[in-house]
N, C-alpha and C. Protein backbone atom coordinates (compact mmCIF):
# COMPACT_ATOMS: atom_id res chain seq x y z
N UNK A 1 35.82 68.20 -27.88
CA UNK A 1 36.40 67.67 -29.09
C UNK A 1 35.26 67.30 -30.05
N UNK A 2 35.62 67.85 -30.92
CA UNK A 2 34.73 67.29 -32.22
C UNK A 2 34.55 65.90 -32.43
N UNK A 3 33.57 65.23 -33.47
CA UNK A 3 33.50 63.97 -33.87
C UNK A 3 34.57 63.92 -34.76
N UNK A 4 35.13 65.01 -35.83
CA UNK A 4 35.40 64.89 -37.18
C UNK A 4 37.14 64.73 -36.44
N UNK A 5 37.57 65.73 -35.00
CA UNK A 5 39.21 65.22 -34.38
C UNK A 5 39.28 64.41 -33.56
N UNK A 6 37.89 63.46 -32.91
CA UNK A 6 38.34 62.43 -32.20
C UNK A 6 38.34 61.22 -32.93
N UNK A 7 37.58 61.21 -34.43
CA UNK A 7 37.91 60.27 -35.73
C UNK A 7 39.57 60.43 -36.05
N UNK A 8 39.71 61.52 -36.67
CA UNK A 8 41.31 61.67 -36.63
C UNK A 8 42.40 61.42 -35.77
N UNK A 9 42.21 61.63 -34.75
CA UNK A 9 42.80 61.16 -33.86
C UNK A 9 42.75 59.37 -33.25
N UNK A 10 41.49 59.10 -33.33
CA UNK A 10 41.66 57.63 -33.61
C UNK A 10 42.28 57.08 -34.99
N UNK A 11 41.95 57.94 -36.22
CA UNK A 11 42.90 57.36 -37.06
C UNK A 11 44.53 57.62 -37.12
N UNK A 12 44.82 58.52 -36.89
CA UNK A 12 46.28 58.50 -36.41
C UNK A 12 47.01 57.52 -35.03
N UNK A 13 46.13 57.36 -34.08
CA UNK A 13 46.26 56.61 -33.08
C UNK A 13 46.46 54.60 -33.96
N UNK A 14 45.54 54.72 -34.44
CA UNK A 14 45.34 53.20 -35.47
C UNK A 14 47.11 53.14 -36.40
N UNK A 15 46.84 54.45 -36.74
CA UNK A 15 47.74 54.42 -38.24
C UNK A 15 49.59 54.17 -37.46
N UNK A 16 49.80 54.85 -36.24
CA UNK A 16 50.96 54.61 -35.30
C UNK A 16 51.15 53.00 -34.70
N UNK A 17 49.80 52.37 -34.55
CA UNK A 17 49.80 51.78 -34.06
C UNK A 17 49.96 50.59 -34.91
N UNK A 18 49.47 50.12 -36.38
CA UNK A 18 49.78 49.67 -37.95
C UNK A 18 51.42 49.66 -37.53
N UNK A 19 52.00 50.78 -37.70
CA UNK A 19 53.30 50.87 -38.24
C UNK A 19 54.14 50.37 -36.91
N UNK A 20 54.05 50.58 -35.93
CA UNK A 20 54.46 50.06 -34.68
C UNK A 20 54.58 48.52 -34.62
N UNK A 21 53.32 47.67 -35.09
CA UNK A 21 53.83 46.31 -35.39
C UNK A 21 53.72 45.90 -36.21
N UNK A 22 54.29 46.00 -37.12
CA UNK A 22 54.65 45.96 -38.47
C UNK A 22 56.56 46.02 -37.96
N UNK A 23 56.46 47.15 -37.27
CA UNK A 23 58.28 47.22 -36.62
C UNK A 23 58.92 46.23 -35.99
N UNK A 24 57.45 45.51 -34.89
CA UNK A 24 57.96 44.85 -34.16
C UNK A 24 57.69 43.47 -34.57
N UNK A 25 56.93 42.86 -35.89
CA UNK A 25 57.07 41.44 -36.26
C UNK A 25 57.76 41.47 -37.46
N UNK A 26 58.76 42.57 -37.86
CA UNK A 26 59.43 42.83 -39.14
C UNK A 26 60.76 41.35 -39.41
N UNK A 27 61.31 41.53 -37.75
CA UNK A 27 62.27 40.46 -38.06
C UNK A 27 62.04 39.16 -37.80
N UNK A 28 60.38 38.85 -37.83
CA UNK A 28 59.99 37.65 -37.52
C UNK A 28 60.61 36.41 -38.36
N UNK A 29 60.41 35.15 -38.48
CA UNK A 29 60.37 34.62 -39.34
C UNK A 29 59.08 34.35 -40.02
N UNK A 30 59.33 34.48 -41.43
CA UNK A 30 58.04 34.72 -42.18
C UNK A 30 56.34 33.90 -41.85
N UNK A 31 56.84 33.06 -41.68
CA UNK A 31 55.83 31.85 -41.23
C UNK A 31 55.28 32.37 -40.32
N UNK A 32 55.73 33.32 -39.15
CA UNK A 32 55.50 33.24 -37.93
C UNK A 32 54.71 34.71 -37.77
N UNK A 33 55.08 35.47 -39.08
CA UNK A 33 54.89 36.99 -39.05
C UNK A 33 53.25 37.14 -38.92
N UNK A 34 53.04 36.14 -40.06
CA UNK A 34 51.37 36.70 -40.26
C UNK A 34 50.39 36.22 -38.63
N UNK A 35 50.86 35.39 -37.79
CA UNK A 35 50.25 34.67 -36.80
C UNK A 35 50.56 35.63 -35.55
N UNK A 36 51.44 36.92 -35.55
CA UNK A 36 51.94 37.58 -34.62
C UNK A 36 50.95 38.39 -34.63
N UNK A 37 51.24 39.43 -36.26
CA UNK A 37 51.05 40.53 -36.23
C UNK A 37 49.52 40.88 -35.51
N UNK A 38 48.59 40.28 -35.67
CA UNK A 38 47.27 40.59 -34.92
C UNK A 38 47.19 40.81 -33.65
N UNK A 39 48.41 39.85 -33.37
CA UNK A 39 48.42 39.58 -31.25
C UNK A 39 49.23 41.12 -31.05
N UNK A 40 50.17 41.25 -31.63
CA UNK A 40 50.95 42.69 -31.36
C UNK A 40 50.15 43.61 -31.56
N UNK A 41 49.54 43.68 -33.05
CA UNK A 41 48.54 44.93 -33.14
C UNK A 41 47.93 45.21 -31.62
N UNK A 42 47.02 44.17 -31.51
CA UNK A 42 46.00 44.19 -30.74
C UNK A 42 46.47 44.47 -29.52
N UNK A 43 47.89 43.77 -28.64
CA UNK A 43 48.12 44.45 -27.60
C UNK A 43 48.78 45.49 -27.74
N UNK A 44 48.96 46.51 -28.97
CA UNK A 44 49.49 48.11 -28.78
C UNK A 44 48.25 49.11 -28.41
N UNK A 45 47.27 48.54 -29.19
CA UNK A 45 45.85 49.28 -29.13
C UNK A 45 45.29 49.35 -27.55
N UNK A 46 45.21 47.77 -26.94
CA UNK A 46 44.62 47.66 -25.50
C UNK A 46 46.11 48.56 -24.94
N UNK A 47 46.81 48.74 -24.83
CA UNK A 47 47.90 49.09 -23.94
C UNK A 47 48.24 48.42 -23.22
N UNK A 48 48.12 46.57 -23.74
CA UNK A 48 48.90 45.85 -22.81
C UNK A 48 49.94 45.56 -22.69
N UNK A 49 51.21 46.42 -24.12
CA UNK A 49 52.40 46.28 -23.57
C UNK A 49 53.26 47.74 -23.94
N UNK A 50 54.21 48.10 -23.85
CA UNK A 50 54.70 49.15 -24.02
C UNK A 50 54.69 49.60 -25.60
N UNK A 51 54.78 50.43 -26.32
CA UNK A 51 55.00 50.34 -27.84
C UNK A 51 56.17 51.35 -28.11
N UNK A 52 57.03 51.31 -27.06
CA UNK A 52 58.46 51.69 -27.34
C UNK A 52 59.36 50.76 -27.01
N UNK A 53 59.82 49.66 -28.48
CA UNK A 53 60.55 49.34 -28.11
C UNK A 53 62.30 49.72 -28.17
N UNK A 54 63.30 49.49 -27.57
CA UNK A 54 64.62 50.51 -27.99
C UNK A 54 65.31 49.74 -29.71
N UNK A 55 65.97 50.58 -29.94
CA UNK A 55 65.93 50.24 -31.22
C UNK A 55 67.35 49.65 -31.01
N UNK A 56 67.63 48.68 -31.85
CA UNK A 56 69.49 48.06 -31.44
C UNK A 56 71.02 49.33 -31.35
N UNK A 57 71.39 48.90 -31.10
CA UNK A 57 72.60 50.26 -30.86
C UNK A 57 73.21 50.12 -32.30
N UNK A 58 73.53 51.42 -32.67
CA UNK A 58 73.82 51.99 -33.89
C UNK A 58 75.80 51.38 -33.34
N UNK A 59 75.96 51.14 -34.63
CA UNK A 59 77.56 50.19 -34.84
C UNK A 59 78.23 51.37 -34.02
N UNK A 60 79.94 50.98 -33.36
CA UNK A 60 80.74 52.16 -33.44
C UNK A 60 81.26 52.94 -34.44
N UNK A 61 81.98 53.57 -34.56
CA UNK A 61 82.70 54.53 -35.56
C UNK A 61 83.63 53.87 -36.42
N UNK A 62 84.02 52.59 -35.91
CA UNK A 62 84.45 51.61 -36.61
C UNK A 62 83.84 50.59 -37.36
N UNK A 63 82.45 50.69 -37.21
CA UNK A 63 81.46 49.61 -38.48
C UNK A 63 80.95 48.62 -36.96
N UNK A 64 82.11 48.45 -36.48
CA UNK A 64 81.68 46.90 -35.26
C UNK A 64 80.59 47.56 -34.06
N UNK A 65 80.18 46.47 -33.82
CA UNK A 65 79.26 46.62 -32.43
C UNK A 65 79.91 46.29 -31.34
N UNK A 66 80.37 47.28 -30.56
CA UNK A 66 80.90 46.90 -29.43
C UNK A 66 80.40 45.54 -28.30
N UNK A 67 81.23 44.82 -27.55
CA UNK A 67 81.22 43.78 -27.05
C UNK A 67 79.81 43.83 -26.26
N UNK A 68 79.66 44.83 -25.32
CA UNK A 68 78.75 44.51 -24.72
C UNK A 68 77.31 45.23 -25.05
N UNK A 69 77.20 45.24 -26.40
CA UNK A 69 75.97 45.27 -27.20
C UNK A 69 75.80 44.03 -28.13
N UNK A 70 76.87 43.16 -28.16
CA UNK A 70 76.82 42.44 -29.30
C UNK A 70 75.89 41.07 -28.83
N UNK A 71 75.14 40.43 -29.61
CA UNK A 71 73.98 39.29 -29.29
C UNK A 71 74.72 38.55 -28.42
N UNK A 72 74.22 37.95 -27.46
CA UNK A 72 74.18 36.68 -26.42
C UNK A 72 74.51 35.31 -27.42
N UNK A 73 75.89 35.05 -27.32
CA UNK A 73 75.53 33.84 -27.60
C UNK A 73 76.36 32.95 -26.46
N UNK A 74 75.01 31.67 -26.52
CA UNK A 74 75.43 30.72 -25.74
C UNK A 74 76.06 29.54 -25.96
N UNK A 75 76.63 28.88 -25.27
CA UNK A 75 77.72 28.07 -25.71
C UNK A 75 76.55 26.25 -26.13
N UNK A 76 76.46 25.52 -27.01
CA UNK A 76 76.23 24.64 -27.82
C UNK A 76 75.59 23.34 -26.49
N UNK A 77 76.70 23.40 -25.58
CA UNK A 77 76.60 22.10 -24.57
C UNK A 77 76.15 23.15 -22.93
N UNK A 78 75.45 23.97 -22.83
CA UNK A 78 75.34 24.70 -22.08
C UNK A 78 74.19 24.19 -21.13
N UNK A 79 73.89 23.45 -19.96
CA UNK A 79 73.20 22.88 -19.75
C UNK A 79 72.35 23.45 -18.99
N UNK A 80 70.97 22.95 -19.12
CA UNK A 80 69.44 23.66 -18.66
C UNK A 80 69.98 24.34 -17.45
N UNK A 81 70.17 23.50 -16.31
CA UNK A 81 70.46 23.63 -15.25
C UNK A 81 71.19 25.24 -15.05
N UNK A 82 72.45 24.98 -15.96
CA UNK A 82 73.66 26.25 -15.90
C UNK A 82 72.94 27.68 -16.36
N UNK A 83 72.16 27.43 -17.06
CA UNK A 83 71.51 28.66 -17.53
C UNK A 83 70.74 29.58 -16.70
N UNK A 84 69.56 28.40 -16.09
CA UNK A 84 68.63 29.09 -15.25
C UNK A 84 69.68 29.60 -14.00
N UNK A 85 70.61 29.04 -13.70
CA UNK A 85 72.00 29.73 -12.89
C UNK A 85 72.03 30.94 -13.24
N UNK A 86 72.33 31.22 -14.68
CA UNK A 86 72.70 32.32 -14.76
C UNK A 86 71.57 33.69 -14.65
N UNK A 87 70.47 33.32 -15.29
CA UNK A 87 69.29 33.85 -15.43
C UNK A 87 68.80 34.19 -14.33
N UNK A 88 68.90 32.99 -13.60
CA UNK A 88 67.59 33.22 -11.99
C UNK A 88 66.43 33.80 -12.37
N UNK A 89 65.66 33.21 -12.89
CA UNK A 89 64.10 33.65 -13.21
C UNK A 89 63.41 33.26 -11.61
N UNK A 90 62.38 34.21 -11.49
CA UNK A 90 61.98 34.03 -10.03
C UNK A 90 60.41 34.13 -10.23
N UNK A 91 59.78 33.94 -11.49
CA UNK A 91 58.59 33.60 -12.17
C UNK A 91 58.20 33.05 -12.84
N UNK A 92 56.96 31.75 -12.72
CA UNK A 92 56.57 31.16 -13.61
C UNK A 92 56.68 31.49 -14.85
N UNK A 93 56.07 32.69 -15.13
CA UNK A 93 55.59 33.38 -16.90
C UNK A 93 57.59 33.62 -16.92
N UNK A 94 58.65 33.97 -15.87
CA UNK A 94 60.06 34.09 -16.34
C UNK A 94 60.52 33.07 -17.36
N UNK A 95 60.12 31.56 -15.89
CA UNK A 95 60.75 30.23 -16.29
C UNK A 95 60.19 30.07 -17.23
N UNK A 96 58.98 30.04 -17.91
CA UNK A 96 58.88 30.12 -19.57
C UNK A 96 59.34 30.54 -21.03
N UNK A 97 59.50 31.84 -20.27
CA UNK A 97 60.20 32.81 -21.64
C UNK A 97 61.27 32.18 -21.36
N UNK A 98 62.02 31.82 -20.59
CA UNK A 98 63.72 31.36 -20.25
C UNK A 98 63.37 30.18 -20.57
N UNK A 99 62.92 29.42 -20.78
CA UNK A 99 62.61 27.40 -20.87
C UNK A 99 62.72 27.85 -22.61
N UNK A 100 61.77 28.86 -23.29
CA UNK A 100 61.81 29.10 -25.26
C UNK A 100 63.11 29.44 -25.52
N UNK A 101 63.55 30.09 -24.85
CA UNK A 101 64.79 31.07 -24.88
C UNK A 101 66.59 29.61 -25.59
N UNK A 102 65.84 28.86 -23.90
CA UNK A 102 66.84 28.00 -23.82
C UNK A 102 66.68 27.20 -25.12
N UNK A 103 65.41 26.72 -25.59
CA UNK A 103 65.15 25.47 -26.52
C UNK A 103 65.92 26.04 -27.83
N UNK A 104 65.69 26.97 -27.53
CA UNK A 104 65.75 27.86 -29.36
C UNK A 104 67.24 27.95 -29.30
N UNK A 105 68.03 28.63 -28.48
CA UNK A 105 69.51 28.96 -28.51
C UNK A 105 70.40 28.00 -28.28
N UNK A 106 69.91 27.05 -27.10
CA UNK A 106 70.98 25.73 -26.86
C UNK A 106 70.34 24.56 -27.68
N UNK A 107 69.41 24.29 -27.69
CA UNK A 107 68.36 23.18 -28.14
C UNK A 107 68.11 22.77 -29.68
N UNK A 108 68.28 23.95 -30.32
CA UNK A 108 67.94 24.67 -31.92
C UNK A 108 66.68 24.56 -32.18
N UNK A 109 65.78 24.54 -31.42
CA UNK A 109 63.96 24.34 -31.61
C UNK A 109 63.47 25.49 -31.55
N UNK A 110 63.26 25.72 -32.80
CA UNK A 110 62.44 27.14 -33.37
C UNK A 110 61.12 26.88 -32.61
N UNK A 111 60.40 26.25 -32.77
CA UNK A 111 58.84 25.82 -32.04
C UNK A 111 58.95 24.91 -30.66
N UNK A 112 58.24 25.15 -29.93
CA UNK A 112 58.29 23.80 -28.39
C UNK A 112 56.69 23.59 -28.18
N UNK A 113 57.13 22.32 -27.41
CA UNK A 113 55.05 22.41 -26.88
C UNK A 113 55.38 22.55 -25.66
N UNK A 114 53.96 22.84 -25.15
CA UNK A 114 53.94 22.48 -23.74
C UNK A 114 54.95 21.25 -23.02
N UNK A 115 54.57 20.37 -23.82
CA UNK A 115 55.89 18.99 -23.10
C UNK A 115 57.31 18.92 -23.08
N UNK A 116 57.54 20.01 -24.06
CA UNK A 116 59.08 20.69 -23.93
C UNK A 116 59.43 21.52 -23.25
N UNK A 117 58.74 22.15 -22.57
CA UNK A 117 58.80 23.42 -21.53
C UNK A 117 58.56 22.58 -19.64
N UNK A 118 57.75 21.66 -19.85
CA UNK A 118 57.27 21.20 -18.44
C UNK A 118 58.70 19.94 -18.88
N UNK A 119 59.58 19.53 -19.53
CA UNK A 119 60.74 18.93 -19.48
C UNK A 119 61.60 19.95 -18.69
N UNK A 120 61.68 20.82 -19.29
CA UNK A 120 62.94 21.33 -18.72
C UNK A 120 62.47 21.72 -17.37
N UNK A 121 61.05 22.09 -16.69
CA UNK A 121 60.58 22.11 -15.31
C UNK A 121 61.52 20.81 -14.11
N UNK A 122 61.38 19.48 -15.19
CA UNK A 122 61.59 17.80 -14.99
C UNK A 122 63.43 18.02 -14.87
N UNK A 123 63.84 18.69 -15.41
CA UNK A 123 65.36 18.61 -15.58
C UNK A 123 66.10 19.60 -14.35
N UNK A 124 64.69 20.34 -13.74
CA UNK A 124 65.64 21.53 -12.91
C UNK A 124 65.27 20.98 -11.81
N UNK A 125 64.08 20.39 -11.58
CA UNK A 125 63.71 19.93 -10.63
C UNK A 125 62.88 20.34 -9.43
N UNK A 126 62.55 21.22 -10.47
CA UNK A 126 61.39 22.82 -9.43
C UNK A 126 59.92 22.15 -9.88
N UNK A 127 59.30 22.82 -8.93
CA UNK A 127 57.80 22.63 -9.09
C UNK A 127 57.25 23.41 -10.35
N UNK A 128 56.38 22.48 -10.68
CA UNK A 128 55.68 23.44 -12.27
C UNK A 128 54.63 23.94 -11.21
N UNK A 129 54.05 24.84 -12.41
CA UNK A 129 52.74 25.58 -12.20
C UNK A 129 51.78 25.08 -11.85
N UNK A 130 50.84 25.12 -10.91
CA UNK A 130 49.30 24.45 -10.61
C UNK A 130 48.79 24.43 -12.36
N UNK A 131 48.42 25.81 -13.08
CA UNK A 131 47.94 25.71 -14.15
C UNK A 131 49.01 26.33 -15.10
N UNK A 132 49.62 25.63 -16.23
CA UNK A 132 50.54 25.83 -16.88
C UNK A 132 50.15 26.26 -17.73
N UNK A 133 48.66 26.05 -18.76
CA UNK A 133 48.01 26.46 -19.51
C UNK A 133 47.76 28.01 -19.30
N UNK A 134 47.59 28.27 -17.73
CA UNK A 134 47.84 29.97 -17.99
C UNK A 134 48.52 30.25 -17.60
N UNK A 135 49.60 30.31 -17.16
CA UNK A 135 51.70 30.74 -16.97
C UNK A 135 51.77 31.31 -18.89
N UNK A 136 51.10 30.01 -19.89
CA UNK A 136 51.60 30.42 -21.26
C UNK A 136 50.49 31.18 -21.35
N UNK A 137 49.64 31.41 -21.10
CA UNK A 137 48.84 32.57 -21.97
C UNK A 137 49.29 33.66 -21.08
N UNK A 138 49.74 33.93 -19.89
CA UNK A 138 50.46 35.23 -19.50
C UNK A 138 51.34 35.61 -20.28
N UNK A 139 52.33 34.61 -20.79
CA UNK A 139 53.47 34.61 -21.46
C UNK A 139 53.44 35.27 -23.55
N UNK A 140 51.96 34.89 -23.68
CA UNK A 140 51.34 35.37 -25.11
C UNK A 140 50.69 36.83 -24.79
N UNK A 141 50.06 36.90 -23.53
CA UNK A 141 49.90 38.49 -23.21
C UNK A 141 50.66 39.59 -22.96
N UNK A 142 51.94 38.85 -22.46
CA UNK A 142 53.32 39.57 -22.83
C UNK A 142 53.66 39.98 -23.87
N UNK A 143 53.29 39.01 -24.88
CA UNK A 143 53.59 38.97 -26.55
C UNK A 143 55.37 38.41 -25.86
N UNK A 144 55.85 37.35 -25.69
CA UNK A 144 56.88 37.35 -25.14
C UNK A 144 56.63 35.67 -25.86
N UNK A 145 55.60 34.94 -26.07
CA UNK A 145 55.16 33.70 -26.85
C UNK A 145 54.58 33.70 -28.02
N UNK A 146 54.58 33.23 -28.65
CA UNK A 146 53.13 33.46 -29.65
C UNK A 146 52.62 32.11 -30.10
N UNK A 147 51.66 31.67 -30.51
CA UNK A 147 51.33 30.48 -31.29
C UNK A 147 52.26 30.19 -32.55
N UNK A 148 52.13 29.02 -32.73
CA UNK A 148 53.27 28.91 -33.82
C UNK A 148 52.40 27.45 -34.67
N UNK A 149 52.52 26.93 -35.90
CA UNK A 149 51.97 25.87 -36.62
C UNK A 149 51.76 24.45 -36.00
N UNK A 150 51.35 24.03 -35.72
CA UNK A 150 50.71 22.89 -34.77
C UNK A 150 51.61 22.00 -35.58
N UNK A 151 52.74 20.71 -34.39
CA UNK A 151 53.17 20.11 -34.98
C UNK A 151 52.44 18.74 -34.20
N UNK A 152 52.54 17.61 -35.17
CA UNK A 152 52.54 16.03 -35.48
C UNK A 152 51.05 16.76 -34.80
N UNK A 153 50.14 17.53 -34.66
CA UNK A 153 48.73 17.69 -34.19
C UNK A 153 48.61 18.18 -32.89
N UNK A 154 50.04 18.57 -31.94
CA UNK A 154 50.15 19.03 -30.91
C UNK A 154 50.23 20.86 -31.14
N UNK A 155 49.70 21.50 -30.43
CA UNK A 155 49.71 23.29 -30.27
C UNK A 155 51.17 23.34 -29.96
N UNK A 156 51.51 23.78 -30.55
CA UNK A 156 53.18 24.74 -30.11
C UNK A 156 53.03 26.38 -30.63
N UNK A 157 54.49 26.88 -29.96
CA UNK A 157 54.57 28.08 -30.25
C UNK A 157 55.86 28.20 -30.39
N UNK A 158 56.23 29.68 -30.27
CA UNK A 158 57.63 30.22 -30.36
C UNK A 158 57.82 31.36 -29.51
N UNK A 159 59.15 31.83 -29.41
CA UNK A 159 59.60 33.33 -28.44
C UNK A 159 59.67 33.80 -29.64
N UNK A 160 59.49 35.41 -29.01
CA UNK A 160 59.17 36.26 -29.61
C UNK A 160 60.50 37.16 -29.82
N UNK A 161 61.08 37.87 -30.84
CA UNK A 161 61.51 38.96 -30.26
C UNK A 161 62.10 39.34 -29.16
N UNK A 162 60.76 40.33 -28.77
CA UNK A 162 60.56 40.54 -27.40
C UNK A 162 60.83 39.94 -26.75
N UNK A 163 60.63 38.89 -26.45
CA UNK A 163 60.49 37.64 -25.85
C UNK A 163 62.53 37.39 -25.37
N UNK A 164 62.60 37.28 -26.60
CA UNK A 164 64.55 37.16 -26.14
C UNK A 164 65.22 38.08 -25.48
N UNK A 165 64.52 39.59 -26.42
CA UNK A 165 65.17 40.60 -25.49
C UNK A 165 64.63 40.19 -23.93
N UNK A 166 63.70 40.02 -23.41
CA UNK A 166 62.90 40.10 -22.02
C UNK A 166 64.08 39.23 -21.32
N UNK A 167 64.35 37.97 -21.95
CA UNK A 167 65.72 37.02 -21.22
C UNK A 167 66.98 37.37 -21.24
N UNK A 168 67.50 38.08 -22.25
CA UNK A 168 68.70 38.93 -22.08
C UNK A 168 68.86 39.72 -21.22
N UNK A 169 67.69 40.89 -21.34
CA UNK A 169 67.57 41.62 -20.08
C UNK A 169 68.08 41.04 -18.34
N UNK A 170 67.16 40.06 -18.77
CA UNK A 170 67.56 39.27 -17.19
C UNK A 170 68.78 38.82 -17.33
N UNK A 171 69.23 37.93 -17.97
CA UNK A 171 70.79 37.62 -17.91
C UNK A 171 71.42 39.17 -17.56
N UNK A 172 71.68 40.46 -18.27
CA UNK A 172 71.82 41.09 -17.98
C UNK A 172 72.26 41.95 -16.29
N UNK A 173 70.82 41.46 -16.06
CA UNK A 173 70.48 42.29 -14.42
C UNK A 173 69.70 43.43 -14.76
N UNK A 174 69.14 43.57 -16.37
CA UNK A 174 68.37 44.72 -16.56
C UNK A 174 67.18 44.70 -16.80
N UNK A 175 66.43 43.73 -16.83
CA UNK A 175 65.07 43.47 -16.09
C UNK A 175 64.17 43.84 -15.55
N UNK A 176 63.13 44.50 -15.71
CA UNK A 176 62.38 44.71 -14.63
C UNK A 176 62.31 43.72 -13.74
N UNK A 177 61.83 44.03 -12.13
CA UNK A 177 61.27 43.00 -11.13
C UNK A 177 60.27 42.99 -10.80
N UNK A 178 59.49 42.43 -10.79
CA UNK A 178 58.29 42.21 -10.45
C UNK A 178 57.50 41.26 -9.03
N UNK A 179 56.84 41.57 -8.26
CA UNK A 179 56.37 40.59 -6.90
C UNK A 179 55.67 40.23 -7.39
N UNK A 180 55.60 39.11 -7.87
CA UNK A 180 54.44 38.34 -8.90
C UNK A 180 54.45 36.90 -8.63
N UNK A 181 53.40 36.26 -7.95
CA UNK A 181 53.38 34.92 -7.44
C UNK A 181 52.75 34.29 -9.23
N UNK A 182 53.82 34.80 -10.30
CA UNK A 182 53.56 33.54 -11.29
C UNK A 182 53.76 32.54 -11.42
């Protein structure tokens, strides 16, 4: 291979890879977009996560989205406990994305800290992580977390996207599984 098609080819490789997350922090919330997009770029380039993601199901023939495509929603008084029931996360980096999942959908907390996530550890009554500090950076290498605006001076973040789909999935049963002592 030439210099002048393995340049091209890295620039087409770059230029797929631009537009790829750009796709995938499109429905961010704005605040949150510009703080993503680097972490996504950057893990499409390393190949640390897939860069196909499926695209939502096209409506029926009738305009509507059939029932069992239509968003997860959870019921208002739905309690920590009942959820991880339903979920069964069987991994640290799970019980995380499922702990944002929960805050954001039952909770209404767009952002959590660490002390909101090791609560709901306190509420289920399971053992936390030896090191929790990296359960969440597994969980940002997922791109399944991301950093989010530091509140009252504490680091928080948010779920991603991804991140929701990854917990649906599991509610689901469509999940990957993984043997992963996270």
């Amino acid at each position: 291979m030439t210099q002048h098609s393995e340049l091209s080819a890295r620039a087409a490789l770059m230029d797929e890879a631009l537009r790829e997350a750009s796709r995938l922090v499109e429905n961010l919330h704005e605040k949150y977009r510009e703080q993503a997009f680097p972490i996504v770029l950057q893990g499409l380039i390393d190949g640390s996560f897939a860069t196909t993601v499926p695209l939502p199901p096209a409506p029926g023939q009738n305009g509507e989205i059939s029932q069992d495509t239509a968003p997860l929603r959870l019921q208002p008084n739905l309690s920590v406990n009942e959820f991880f029931r339903m979920v069964n996360p069987t991994t640290h980096v799970d019980r995380f994305v499922c702990a944002a999942y929960y805050l954001l959908h039952v909770g209404q907390m767009e952002q959590f800290s660490m002390i909101d996530i090791l609560d709901i550890y306190g509420k289920l009554r399971i053992k936390k992580p030896q090191n929790p500090s990296d359960t969440l950076n597994k969980c940002i290498r997922k791109v399944h977390i991301i950093d989010a605006t530091a509140i009252n001076g504490q680091k928080s973040w948010v779920i991603t996207p991804s991140g929701e789909k990854y917990v649906e999935d599991l509610l689901n049963g469509s999940a990957p599984t993984k043997n992963s002592a996270d």
